[in-house]
Protein backbone atom coordinates (compact mmCIF):
# COMPACT_ATOMS: atom_id res chain seq x y z
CA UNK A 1 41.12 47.16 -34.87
CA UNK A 2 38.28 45.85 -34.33
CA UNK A 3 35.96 43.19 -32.58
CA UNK A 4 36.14 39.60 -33.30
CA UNK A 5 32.67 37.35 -32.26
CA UNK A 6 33.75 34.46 -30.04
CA UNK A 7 31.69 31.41 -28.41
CA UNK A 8 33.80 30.06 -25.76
CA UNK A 9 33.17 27.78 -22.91
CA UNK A 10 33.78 28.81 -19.05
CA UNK A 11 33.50 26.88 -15.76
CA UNK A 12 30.26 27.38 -14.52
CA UNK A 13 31.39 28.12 -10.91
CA UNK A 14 33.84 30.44 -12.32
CA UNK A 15 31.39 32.19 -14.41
CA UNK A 16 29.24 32.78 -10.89
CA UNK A 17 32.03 33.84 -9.10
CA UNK A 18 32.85 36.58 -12.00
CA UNK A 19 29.38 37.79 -12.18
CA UNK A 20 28.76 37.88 -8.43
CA UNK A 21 32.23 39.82 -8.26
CA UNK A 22 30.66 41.99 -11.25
CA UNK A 23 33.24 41.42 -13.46
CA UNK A 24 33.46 42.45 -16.95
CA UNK A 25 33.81 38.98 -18.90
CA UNK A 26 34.88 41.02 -22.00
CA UNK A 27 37.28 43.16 -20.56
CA UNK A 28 38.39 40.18 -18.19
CA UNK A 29 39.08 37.64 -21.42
CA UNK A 30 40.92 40.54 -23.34
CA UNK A 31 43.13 41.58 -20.70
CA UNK A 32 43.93 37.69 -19.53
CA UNK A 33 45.01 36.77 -23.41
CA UNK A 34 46.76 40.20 -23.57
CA UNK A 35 48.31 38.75 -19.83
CA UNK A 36 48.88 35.19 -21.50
CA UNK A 37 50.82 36.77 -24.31
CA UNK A 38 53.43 38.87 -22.92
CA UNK A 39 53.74 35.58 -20.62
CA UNK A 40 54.27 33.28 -23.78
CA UNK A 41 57.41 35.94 -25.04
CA UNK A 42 59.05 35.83 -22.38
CA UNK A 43 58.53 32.07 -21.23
CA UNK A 44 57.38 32.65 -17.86
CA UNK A 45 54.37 30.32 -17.83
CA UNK A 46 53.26 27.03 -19.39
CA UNK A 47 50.05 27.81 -20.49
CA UNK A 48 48.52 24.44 -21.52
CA UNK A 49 49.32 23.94 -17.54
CA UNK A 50 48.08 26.67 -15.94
CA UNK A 51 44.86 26.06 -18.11
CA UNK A 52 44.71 22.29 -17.35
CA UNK A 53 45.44 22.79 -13.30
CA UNK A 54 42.22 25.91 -13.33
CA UNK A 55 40.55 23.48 -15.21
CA UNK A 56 40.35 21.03 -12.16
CA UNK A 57 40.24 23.91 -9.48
CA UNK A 58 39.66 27.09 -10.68
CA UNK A 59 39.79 29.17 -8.18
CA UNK A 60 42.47 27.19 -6.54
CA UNK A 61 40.69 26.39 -3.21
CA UNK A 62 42.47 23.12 -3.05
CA UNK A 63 46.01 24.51 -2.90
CA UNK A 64 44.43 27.53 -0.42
CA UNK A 65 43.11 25.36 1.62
CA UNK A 66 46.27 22.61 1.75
CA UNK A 67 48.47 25.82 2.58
CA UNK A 68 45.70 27.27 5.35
CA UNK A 69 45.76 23.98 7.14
CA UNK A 70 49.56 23.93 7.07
CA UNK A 71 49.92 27.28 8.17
CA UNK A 72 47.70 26.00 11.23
CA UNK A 73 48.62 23.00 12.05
CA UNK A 74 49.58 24.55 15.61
CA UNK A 75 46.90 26.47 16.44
CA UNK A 76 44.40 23.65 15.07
CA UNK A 77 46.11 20.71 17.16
CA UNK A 78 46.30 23.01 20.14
CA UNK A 79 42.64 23.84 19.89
CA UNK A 80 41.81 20.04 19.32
CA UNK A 81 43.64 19.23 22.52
CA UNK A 82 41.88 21.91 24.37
CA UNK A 83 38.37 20.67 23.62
CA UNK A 84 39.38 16.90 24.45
CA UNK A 85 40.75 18.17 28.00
CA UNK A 86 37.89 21.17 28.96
CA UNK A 87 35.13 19.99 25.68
CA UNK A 88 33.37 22.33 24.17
CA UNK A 89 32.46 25.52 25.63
CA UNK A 90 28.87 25.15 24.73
CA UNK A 91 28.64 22.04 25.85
CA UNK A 92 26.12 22.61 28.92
CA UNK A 93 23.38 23.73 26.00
CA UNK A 94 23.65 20.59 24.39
CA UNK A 95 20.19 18.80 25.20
CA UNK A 96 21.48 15.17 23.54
């Protein structure tokens, strides 16, 4: 079998993150439709959705995030409160 030429488009972010990460975009785009595929038989994804939701965050920082800050919540309101009681431990440094 052999190789097909392709021009596709990528998220440039995405793209950076691949090629900082030293990815192989040809072996990465053969092995996600291979991925996508098996997925489609056996009805485990909607793929016009997972491509629309990467499309608006590809990496899916907004979700990470959302779920970091929940995850948190304690420790983050509980340091808050700390620094409004004592301020900042730095604070003496401060020259304004």
């Amino acid at each position: 079998m052999g190789k097909a030429e392709l021009k596709i488009e990528i998220d440039a972010a995405l793209l950076a993150l691949a090629q900082a990460a030293g990815v192989d975009l040809d072996v990465a785009l053969e092995a996600g439709v291979r991925q996508a595929l098996d997925a489609a038989k056996t009805n485990r994804w909607d793929l016009n959705e997972i491509a629309r939701s990467k499309a608006t965050d590809p990496g899916g920082a907004e979700a990470r995030a959302k779920a970091w800050a929940e995850e948190n919540a304690e420790a983050i309101r509980e340091h808050n409160q700390f620094i409004e009681e004592h301020g900042l431990v730095a604070d003496h440094f401060r020259k304004w």
